[in-house]
Protein backbone atom coordinates (compact mmCIF):
# COMPACT_ATOMS: atom_id res chain seq x y z
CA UNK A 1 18.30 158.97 -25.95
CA UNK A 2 16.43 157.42 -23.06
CA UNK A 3 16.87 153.75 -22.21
CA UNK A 4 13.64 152.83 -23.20
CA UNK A 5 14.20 154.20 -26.73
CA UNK A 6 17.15 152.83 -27.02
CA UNK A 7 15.62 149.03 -26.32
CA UNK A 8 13.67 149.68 -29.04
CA UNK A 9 15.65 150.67 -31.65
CA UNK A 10 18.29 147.66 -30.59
CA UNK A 11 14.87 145.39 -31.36
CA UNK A 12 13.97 146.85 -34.38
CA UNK A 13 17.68 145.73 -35.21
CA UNK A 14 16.66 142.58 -34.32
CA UNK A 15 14.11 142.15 -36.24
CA UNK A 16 15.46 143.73 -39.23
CA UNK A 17 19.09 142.81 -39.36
CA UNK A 18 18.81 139.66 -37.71
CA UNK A 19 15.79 138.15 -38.64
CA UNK A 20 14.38 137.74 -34.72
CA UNK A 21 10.97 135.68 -34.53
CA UNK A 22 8.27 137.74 -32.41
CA UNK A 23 8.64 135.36 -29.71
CA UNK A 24 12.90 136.27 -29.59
CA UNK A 25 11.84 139.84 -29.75
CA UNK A 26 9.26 139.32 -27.19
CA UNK A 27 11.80 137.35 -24.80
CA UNK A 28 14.31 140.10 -25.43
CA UNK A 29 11.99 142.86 -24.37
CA UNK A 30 11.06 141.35 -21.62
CA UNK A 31 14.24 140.58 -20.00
CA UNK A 32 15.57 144.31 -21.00
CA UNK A 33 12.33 146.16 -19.61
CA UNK A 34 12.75 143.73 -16.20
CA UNK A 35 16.37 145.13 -15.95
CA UNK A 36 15.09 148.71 -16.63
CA UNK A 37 13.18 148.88 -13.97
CA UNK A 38 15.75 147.33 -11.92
CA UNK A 39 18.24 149.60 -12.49
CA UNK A 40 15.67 152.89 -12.67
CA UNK A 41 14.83 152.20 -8.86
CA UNK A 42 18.34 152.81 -8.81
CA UNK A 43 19.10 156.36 -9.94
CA UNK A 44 20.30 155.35 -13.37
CA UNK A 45 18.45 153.80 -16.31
CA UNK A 46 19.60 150.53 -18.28
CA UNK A 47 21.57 151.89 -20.81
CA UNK A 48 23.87 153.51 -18.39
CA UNK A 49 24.35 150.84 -16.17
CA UNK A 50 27.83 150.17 -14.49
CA UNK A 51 29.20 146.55 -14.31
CA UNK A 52 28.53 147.10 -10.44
CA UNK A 53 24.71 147.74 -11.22
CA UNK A 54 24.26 144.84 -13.43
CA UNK A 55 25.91 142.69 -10.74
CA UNK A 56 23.25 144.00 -8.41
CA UNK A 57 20.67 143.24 -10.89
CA UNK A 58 21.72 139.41 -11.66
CA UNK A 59 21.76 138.94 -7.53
CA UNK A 60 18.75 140.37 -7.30
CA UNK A 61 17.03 137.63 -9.96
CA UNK A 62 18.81 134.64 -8.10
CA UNK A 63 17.21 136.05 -5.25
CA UNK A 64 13.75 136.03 -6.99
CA UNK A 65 14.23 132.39 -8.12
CA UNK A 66 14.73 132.40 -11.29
CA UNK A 67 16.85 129.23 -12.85
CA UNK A 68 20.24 128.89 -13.24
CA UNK A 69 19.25 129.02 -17.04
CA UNK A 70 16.82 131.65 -16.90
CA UNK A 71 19.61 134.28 -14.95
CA UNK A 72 21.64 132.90 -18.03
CA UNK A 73 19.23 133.68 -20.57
CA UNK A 74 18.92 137.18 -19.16
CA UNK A 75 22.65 138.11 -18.95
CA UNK A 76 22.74 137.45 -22.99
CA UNK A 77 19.79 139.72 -23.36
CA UNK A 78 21.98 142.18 -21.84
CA UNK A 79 25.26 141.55 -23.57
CA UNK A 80 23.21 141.92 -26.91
CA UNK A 81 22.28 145.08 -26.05
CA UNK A 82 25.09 146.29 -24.41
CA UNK A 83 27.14 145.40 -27.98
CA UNK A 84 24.13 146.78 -29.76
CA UNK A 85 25.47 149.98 -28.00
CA UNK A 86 28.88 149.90 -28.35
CA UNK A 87 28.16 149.19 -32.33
CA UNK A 88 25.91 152.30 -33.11
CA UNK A 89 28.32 154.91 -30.94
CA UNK A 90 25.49 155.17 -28.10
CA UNK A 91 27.62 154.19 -25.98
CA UNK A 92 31.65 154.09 -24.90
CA UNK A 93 31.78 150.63 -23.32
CA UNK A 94 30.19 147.52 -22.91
CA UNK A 95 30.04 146.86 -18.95
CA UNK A 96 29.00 142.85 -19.63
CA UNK A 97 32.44 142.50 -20.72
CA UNK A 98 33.96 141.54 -17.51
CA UNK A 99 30.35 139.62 -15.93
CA UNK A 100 30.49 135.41 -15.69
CA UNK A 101 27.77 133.79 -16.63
CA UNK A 102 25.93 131.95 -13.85
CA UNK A 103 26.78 128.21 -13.44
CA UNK A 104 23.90 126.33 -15.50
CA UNK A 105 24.57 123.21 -13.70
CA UNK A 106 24.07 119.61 -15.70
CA UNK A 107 20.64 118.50 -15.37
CA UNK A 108 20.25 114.60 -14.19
CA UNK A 109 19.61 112.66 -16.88
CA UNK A 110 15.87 111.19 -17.08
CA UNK A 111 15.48 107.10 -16.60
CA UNK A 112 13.66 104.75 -15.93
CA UNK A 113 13.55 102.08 -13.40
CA UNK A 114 14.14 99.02 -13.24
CA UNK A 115 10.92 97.57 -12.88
CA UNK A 116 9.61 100.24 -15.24
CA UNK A 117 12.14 99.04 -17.56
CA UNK A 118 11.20 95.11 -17.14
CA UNK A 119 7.38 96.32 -17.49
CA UNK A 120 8.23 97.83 -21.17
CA UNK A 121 10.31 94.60 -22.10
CA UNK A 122 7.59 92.46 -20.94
CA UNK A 123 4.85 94.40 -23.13
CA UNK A 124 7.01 94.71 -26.01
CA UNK A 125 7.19 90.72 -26.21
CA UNK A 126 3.85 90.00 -25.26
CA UNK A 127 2.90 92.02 -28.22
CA UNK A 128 5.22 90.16 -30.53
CA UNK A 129 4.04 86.81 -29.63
CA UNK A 130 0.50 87.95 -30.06
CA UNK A 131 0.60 89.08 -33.29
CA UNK A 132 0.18 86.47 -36.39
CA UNK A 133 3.07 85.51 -38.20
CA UNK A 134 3.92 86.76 -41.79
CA UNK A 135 1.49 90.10 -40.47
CA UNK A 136 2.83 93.54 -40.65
CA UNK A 137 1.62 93.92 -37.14
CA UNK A 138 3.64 90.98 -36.22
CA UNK A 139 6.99 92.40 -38.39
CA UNK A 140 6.57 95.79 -36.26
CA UNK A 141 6.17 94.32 -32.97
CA UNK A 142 8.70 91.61 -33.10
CA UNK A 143 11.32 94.78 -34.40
CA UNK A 144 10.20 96.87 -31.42
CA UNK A 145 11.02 93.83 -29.42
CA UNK A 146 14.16 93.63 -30.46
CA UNK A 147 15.12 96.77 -30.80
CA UNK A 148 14.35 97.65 -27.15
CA UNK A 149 16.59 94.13 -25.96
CA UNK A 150 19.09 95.54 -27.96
CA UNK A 151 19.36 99.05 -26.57
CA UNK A 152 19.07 98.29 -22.93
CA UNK A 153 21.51 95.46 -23.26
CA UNK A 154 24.06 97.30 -25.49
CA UNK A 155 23.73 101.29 -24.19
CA UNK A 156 23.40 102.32 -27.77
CA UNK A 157 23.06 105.38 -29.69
CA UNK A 158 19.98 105.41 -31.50
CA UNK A 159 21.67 106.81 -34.15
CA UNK A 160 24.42 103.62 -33.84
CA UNK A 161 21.32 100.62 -33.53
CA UNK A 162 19.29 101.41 -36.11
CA UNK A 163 22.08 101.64 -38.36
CA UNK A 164 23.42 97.95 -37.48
CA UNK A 165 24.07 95.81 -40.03
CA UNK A 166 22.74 92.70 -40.75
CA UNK A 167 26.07 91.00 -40.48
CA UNK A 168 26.17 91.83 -36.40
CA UNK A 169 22.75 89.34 -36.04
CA UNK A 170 24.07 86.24 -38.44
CA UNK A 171 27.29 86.01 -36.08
CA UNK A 172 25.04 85.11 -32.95
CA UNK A 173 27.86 86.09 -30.51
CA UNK A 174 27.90 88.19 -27.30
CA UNK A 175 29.81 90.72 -27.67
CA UNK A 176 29.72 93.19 -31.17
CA UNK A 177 31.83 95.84 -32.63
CA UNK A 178 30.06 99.29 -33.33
CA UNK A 179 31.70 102.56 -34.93
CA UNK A 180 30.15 105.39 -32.84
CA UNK A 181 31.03 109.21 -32.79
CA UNK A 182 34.19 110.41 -34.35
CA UNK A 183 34.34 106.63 -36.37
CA UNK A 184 35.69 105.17 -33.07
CA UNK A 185 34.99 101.64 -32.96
CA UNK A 186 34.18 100.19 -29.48
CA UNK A 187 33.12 96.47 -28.12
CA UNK A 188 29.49 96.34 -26.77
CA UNK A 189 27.85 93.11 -24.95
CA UNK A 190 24.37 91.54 -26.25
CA UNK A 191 23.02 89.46 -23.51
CA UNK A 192 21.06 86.02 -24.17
CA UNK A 193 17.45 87.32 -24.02
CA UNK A 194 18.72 90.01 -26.43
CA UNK A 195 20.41 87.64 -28.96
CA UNK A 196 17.29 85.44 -28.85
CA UNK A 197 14.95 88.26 -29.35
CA UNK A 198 17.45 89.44 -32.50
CA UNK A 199 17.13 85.49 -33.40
CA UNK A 200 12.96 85.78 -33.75
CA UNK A 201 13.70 89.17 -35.56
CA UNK A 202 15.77 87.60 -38.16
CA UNK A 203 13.27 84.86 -38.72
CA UNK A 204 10.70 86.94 -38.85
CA UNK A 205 12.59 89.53 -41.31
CA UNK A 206 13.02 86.53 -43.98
CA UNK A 207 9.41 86.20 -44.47
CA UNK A 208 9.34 89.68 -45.94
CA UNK A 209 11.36 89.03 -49.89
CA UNK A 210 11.34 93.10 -49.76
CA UNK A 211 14.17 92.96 -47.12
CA UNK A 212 16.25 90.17 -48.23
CA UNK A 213 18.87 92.39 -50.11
CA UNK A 214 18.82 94.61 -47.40
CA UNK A 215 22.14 94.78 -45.65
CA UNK A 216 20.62 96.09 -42.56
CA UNK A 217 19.40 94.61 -39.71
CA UNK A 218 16.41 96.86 -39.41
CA UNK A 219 15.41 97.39 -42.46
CA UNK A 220 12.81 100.49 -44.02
CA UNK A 221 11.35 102.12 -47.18
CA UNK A 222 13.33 105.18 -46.07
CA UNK A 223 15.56 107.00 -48.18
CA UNK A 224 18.43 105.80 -45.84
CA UNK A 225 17.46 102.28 -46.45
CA UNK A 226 17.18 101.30 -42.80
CA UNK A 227 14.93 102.35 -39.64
CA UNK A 228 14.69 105.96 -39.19
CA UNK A 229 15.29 106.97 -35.81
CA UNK A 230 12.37 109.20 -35.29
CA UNK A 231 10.32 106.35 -36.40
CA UNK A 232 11.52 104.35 -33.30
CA UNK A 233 11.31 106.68 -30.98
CA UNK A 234 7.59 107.57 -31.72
CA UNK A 235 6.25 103.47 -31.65
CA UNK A 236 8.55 103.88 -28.34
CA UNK A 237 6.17 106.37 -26.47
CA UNK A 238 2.88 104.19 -27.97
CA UNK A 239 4.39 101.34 -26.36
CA UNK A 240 4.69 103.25 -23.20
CA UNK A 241 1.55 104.25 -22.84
CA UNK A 242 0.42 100.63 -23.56
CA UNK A 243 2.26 99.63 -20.64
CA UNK A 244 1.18 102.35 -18.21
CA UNK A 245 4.66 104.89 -18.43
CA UNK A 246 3.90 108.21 -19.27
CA UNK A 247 4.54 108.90 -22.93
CA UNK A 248 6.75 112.09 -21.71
CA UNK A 249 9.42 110.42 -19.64
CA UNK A 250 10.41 107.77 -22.78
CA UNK A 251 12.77 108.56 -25.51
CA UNK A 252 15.97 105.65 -26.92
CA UNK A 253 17.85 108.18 -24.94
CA UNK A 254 15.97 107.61 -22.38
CA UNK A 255 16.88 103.74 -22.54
CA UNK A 256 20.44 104.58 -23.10
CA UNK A 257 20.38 106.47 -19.54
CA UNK A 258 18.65 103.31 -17.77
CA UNK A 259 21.07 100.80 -19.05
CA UNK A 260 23.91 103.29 -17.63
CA UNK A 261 22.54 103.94 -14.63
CA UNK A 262 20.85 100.15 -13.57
CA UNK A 263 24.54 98.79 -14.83
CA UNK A 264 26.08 101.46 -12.17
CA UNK A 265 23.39 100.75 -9.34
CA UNK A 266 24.33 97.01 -9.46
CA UNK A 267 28.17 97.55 -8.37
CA UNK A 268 29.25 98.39 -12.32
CA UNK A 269 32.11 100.97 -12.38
CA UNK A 270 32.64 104.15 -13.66
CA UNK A 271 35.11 103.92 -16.26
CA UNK A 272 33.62 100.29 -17.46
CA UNK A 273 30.37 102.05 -18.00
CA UNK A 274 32.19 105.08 -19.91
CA UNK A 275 33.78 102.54 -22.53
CA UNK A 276 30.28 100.70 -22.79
CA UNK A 277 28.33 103.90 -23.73
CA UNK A 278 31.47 105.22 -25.95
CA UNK A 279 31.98 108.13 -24.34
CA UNK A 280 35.25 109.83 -25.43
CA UNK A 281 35.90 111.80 -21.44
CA UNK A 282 35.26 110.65 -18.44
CA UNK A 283 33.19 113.88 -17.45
CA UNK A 284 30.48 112.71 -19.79
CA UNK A 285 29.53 109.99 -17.74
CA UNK A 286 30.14 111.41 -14.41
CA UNK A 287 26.55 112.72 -15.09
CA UNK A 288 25.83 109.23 -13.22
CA UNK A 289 27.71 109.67 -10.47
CA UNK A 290 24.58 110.27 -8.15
CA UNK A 291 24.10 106.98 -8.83
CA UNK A 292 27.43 106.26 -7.58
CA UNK A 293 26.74 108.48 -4.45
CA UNK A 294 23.82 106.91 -3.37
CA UNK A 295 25.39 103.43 -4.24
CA UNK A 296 28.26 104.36 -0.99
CA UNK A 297 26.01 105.89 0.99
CA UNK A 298 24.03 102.48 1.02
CA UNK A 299 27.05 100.45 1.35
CA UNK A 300 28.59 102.42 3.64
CA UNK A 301 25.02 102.52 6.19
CA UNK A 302 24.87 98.64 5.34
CA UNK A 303 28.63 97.38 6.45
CA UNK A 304 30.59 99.99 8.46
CA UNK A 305 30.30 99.08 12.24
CA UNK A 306 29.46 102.30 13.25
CA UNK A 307 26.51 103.09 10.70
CA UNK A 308 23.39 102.89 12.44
């Protein structure tokens, strides 16, 4: 059975074992036809390709460009297919076995900064003073407010703010406790502007009799009772693009990453920052440490006598 007969038949398993969507089964082809032709050129079709040859064939995709992820993606085309083989008989071993997958790499996280951060603040207040009080316009821009103070003072979850409860705002002090992932309970800070922003909130929240059994702080005819998160993160990028930030580059997540990384480019350390964001390893948050790196290289050009 020639290679090309045997790609198809390991789609049609695909599709009819597996339940593949045309676009896997298009994906799939066309990372099993590109090694085809690969290995063809040399002497031997795909589905009798050594180890060796599918070495060759991953090299030779780095040296076209292709991502870290993309090289990835392709060597579990081939491992499917090489099992595929190994299932139905066609074939006596599976020469992926012994391959690594490339090194992905951690992508840097996207943020914001700072003056793109005070820019979003800044909108998200002037909106809430704006509106009239007792106004649902006023109700949803004073909570965007607030919940934007909150998450770039605190590092948050999304997940963790707009499940607070309303007990955290009646205590009016600077530092909370919040159960994050795993039910681990960690201290996180609320700065003054923040408190006074949850202060307004509050107010504002009492003029509403449907939330005054609530025991949230953020409060929503959801069937959890409180803010969803998606509903955040949406009035998040319309706030954005009221205040001139591209829509794509703003998620809470997003915030969570700027509060990390401004807290870290102001002389913050490592580990302080790890406990903040509730991050069980310290590898987690080394995804800042360019941040860090650029931090010494400026320190380092700014006081060492021999910098230039």
């Amino acid at each position: 059975m020639a290679s090309g007969t045997k790609i198809e038949a390991f789609l049609e398993m695909m599709a009819a074992e597996r339940g593949a969507s045309d676009n896997t089964l298009a994906s799939y082809r066309r990372d099993l036809e590109d090694a085809d032709v690969f290995m063809t050129a040399g002497g031997l079709g795909l589905a009798d390709a050594s180890a060796a040859g599918i070495r060759a064939y991953l090299a030779d995709i780095a040296g076209r460009g292709f991502a870290p992820t993309t090289q990835a993606r392709k060597l579990s085309s081939l491992r499917q297919f090489f099992k595929f083989l190994y299932a139905e008989g066609l074939r006596g071993d599976d020469p992926t076995g012994v391959l690594d997958s490339p090194k992905k790499g951690r992508p840097l996280p996207k943020t914001l900064s700072e003056e793109q951060m005070l820019a979003l603040l800044d909108r998200a207040a002037e909106e809430a003073r704006a509106a009239s009080e007792g106004t649902p316009e006023r109700l949803a821009a004073q909570r965007l407010s607030t919940l934007l103070e909150m998450l770039y003072a605190s590092g948050l979850r999304v997940s963790e703010l707009v499940t607070l409860p309303l007990r955290v705002a009646l205590r009016d002090e600077r530092f909370f406790a919040v159960r994050g992932k795993g039910g681990k309970e960690r201290i996180v800070p609320l700065s003054a502007k923040a408190r006074q922003a949850v202060a307004h909130w509050v107010r504002e929240r009492a003029r509403h009799p449907a939330f005054a059994e609530s025991p949230w702080l953020f409060p929503a005819a959801s069937a959890s009772g409180h803010l969803p998160r998606q509903v955040f993160a949406r009035e998040l990028k319309g706030l954005a693009a009221r205040a001139g930030i591209s829509a794509a580059k703003i998620s809470p997540h997003v915030l969570r990453h700027a509060f990390a990384s401004h807290l870290l480019q102001n002389g913050a350390d490592l580990r302080a920052v790890q406990q903040l964001l509730g991050h069980a390893d310290i590898s987690t948050t080394q995804i800042y440490t360019h941040v860090l790196e650029k931090r010494l290289q400026e320190l380092v050009q700014k006081h060492h006598p021999l910098a230039d």
